[in-house]
Protein backbone atom coordinates (compact mmCIF):
# COMPACT_ATOMS: atom_id res chain seq x y z
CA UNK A 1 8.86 -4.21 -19.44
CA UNK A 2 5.32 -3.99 -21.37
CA UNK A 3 2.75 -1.37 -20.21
CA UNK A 4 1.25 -3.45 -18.05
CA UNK A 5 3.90 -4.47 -15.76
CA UNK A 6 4.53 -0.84 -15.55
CA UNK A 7 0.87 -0.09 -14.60
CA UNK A 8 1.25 -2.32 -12.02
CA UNK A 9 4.30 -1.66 -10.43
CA UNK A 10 3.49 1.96 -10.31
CA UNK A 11 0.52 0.95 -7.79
CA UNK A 12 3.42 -0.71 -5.88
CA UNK A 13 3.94 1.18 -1.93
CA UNK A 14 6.40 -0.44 0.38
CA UNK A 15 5.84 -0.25 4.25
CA UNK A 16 8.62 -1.02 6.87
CA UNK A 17 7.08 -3.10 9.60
CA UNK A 18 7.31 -3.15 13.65
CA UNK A 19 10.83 -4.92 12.88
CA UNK A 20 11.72 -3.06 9.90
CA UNK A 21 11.46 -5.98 7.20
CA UNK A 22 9.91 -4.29 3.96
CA UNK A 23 6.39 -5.14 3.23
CA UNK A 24 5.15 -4.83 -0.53
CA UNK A 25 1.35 -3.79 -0.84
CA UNK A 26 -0.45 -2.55 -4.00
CA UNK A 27 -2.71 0.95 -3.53
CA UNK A 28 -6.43 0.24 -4.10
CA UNK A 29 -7.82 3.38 -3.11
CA UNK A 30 -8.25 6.43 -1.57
CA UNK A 31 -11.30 6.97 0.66
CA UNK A 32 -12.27 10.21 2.62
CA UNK A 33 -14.75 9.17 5.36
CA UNK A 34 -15.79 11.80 7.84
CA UNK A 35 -13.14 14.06 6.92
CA UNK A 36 -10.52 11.55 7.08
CA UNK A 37 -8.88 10.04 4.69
CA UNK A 38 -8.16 6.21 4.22
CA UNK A 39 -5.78 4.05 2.17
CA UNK A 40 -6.60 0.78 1.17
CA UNK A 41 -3.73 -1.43 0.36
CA UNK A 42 -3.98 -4.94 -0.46
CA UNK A 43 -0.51 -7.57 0.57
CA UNK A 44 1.48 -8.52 -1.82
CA UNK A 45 2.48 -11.89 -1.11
CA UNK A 46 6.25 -13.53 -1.18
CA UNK A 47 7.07 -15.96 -4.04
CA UNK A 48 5.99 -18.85 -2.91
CA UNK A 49 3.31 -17.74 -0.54
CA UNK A 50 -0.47 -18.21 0.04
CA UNK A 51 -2.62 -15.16 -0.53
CA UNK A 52 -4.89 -14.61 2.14
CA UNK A 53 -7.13 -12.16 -0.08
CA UNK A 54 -7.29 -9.48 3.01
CA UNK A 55 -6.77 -5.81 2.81
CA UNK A 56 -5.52 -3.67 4.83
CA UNK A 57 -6.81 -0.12 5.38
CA UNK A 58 -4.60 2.62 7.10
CA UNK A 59 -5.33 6.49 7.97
CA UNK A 60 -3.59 8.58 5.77
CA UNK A 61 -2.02 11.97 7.41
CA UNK A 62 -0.52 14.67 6.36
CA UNK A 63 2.37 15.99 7.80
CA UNK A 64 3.89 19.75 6.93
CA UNK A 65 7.54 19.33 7.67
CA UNK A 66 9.62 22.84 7.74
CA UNK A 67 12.16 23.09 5.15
């Protein structure tokens, strides 16, 4: 694997959807917006699939979970 590949795979998240299928997206950024703060993500699509060139932006919280 070159450097690159690497690079990019390290920007790689996967999300579990409503029916719990995996669902690869690649992190574009971070935004804080009135003290919130947002994730962009972009779809990765499926070999073989057409990319729709949409993004998808969630809420990002933090949870503290007791140990």
């Amino acid at each position: 694997m070159d450097e690159n590949e690497n690079l990019e795979e390290s920007n790689l998240i996967i999300l579990n959807d409503d029916e719990g299928n995996e669902v690869k997206f690649e992190f574009l950024d971070l935004i804080k917006y009135e003290e919130e703060d947002y994730v962009v993500l972009l779809p990765v699509p499926e070999e073989g699939a057409e990319e729709d060139n949409e993004v998808v932006i969630f809420v990002h919280i933090y949870l503290l979970l007791p140990i």
